[in-house]
PDB file of N, CA and C in Angstrom:
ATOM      1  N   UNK A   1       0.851  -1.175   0.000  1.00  0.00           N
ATOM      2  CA  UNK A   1       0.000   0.000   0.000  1.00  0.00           C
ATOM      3  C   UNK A   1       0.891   1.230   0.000  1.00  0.00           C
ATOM      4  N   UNK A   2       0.370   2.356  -0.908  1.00  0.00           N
ATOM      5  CA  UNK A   2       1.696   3.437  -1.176  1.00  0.00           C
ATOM      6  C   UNK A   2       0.544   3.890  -0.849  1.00  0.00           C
ATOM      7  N   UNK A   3       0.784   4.992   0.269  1.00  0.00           N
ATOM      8  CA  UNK A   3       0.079   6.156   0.394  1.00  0.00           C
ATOM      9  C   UNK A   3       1.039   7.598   0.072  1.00  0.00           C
ATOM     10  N   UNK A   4       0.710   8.379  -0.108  1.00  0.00           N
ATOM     11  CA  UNK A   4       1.587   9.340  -1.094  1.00  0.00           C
ATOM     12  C   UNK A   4       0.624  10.911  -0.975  1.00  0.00           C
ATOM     13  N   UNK A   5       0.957  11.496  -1.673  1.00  0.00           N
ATOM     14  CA  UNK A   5       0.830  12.732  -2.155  1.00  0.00           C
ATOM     15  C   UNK A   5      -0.756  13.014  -2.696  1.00  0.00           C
ATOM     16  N   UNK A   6      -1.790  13.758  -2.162  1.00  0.00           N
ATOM     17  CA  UNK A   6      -3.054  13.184  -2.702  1.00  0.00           C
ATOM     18  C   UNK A   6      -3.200  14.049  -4.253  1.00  0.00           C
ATOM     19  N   UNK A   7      -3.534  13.661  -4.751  1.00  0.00           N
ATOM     20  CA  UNK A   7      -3.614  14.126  -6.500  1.00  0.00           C
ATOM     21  C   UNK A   7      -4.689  15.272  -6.433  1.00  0.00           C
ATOM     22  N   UNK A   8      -4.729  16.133  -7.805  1.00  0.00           N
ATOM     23  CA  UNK A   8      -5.399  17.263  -7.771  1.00  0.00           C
ATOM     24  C   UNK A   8      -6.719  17.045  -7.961  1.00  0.00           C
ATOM     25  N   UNK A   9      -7.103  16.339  -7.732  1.00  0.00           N
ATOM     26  CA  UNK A   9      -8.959  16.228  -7.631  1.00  0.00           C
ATOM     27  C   UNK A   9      -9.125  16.475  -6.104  1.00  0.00           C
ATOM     28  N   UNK A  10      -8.075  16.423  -5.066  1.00  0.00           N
ATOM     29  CA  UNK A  10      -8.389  16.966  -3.609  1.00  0.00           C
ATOM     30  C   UNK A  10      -8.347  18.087  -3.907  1.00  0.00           C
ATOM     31  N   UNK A  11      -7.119  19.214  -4.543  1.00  0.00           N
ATOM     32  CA  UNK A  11      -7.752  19.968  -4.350  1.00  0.00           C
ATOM     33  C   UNK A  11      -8.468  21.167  -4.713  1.00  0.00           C
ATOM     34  N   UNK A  12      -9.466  20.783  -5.294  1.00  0.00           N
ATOM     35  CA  UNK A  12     -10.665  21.251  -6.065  1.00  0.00           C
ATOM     36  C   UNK A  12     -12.221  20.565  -5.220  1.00  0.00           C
ATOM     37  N   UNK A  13     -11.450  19.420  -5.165  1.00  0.00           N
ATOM     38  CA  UNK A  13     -13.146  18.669  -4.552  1.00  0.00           C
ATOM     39  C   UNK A  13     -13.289  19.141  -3.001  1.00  0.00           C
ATOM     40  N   UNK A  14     -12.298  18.811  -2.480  1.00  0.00           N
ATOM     41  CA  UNK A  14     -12.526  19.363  -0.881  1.00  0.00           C
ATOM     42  C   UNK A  14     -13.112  21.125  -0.527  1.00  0.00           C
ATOM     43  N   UNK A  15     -12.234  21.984  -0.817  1.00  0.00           N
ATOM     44  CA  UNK A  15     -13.027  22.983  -1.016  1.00  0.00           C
ATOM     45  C   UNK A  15     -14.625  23.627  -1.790  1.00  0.00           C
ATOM     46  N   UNK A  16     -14.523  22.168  -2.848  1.00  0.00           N
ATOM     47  CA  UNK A  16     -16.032  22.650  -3.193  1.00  0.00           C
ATOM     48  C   UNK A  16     -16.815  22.426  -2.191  1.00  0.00           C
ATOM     49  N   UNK A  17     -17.042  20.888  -1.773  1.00  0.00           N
ATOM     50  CA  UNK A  17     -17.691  20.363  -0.632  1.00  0.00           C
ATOM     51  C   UNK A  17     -17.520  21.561   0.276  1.00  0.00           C
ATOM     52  N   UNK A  18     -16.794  21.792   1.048  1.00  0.00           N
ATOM     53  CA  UNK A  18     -16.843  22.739   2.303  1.00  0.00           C
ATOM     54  C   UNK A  18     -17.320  24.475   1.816  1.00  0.00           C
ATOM     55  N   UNK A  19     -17.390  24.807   0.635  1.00  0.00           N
ATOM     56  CA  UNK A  19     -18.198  25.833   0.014  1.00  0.00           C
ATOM     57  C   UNK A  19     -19.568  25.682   0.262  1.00  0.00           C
ATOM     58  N   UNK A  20     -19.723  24.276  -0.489  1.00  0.00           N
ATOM     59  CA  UNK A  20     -21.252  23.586  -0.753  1.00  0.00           C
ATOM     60  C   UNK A  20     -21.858  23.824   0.683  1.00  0.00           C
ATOM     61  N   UNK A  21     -21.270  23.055   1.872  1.00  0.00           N
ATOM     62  CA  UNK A  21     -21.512  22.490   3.113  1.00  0.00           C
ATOM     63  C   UNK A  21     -21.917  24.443   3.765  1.00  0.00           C
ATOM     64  N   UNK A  22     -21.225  25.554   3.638  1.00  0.00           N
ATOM     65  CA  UNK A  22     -21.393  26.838   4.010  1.00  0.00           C
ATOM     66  C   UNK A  22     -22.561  27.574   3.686  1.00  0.00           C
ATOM     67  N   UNK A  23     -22.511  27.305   2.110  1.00  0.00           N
ATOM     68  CA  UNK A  23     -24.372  27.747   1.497  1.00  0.00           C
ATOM     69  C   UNK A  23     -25.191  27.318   1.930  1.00  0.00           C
ATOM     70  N   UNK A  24     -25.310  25.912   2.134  1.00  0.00           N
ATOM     71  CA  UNK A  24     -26.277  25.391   2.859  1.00  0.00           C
ATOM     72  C   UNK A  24     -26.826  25.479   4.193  1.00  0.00           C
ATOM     73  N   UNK A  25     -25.466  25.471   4.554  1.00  0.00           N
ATOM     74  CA  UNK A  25     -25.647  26.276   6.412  1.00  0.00           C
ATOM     75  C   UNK A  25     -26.000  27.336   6.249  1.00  0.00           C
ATOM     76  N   UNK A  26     -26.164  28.237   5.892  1.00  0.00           N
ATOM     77  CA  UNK A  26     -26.374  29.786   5.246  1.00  0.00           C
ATOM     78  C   UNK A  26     -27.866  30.019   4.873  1.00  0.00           C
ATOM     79  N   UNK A  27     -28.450  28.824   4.226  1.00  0.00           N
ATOM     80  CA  UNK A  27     -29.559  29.067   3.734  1.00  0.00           C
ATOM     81  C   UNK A  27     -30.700  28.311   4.819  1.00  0.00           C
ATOM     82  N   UNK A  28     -30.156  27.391   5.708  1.00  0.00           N
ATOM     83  CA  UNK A  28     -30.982  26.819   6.926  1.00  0.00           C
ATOM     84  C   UNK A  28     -30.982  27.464   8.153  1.00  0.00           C
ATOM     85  N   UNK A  29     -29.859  28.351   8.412  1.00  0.00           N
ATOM     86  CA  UNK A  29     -30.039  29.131   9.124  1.00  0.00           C
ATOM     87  C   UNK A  29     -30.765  30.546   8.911  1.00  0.00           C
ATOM     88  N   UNK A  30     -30.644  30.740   7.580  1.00  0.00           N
ATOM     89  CA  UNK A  30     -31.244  31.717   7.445  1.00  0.00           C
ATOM     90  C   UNK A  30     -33.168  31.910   7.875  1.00  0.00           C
ATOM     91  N   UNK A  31     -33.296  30.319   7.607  1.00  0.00           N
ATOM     92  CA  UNK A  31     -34.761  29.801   7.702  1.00  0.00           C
ATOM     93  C   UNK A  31     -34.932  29.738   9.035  1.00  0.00           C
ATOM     94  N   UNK A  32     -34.148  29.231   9.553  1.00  0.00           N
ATOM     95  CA  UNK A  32     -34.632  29.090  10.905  1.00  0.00           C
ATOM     96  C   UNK A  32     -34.545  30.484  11.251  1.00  0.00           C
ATOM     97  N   UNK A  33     -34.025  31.310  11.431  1.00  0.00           N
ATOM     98  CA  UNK A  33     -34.588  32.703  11.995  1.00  0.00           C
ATOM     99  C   UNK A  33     -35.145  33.059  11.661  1.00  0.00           C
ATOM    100  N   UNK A  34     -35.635  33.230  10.568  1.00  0.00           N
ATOM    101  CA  UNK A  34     -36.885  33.164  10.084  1.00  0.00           C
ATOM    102  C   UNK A  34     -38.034  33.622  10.564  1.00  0.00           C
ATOM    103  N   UNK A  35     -38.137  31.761  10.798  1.00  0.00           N
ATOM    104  CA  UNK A  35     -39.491  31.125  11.624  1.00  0.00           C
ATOM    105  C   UNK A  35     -39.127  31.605  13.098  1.00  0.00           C
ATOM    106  N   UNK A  36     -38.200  31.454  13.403  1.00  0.00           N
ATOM    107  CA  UNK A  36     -38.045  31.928  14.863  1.00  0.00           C
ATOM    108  C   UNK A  36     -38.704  33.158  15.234  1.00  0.00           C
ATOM    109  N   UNK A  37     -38.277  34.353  14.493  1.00  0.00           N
ATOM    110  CA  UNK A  37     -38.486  35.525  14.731  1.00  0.00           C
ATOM    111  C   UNK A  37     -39.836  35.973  14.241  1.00  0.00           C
ATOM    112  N   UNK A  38     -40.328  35.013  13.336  1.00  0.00           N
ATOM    113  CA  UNK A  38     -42.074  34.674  13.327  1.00  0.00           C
ATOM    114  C   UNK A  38     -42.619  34.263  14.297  1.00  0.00           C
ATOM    115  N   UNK A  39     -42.095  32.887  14.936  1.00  0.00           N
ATOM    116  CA  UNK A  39     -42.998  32.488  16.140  1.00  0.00           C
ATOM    117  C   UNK A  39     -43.225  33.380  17.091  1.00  0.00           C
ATOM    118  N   UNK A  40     -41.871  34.535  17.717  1.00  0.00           N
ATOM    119  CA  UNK A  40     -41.627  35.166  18.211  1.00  0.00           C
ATOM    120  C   UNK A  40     -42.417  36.202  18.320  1.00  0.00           C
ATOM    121  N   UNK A  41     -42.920  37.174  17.267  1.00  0.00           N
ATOM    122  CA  UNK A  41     -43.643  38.176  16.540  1.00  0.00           C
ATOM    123  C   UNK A  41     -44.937  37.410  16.961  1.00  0.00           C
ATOM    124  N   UNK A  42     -45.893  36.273  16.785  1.00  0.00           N
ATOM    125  CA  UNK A  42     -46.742  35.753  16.877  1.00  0.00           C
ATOM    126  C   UNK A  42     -47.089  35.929  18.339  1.00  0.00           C
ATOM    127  N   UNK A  43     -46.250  35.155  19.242  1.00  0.00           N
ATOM    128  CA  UNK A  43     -46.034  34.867  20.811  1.00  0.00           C
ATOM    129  C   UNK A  43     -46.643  36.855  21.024  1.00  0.00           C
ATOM    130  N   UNK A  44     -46.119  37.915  21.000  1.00  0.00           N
ATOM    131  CA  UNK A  44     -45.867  39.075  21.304  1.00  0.00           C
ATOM    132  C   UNK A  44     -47.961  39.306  20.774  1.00  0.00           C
ATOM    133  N   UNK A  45     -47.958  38.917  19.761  1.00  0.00           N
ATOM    134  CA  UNK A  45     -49.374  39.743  19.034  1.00  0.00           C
ATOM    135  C   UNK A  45     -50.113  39.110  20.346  1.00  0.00           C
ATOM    136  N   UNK A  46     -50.435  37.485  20.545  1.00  0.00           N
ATOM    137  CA  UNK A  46     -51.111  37.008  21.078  1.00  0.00           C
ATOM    138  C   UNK A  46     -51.112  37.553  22.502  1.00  0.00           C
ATOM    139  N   UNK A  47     -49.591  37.343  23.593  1.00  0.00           N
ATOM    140  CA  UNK A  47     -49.681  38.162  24.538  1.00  0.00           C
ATOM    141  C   UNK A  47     -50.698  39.577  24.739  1.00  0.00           C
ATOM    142  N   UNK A  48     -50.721  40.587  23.860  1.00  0.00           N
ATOM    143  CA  UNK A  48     -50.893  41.953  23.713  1.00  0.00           C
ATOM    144  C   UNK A  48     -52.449  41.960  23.521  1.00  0.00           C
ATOM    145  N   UNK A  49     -52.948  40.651  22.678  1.00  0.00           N
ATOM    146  CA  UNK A  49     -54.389  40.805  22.781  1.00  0.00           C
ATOM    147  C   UNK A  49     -54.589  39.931  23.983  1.00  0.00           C
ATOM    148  N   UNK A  50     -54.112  39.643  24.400  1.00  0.00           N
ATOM    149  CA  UNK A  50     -54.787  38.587  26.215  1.00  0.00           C
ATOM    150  C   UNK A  50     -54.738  39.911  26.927  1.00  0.00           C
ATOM    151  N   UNK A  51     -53.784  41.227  26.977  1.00  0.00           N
ATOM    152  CA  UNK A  51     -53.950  41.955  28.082  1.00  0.00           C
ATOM    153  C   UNK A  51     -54.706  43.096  27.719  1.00  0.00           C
ATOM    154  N   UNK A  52     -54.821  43.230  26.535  1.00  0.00           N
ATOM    155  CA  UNK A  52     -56.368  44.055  25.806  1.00  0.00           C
ATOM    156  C   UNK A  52     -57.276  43.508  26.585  1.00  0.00           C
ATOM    157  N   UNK A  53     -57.670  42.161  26.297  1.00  0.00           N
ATOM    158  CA  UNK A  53     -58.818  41.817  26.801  1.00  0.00           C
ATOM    159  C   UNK A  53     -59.378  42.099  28.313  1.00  0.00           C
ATOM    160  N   UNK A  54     -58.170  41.617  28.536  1.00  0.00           N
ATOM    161  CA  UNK A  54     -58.145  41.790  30.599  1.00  0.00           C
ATOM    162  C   UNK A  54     -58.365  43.139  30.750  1.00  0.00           C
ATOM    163  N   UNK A  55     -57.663  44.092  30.229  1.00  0.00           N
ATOM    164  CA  UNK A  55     -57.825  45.382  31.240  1.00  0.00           C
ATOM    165  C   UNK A  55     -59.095  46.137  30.665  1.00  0.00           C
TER     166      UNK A  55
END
């Protein structure tokens, strides 16, 4: 078994992958705050009409 020098398809392929792997994190996080800061916004409306009601 010769292990050696890794040939130029590493490096091109590794950095794509870890490009690839960044957009994607990029675009799921982007979603999740999102929705977060929707649920969030939601939580606040609902609060605000419970203490309408009460007072």
């Amino acid at each position: 078994m010769d292990i050696g020098v890794p040939n130029a398809a590493h490096f091109v392929f590794i950095p794509a992958v870890l490009i690839v792997g960044v957009v994607v994190g990029w675009i799921l996080g982007s979603r999740a705050a999102q929705d977060a800061m929707a649920s969030e916004m939601r939580k606040r409306e609902e609060r605000a009409k419970r203490t309408e009601r009460s007072a």
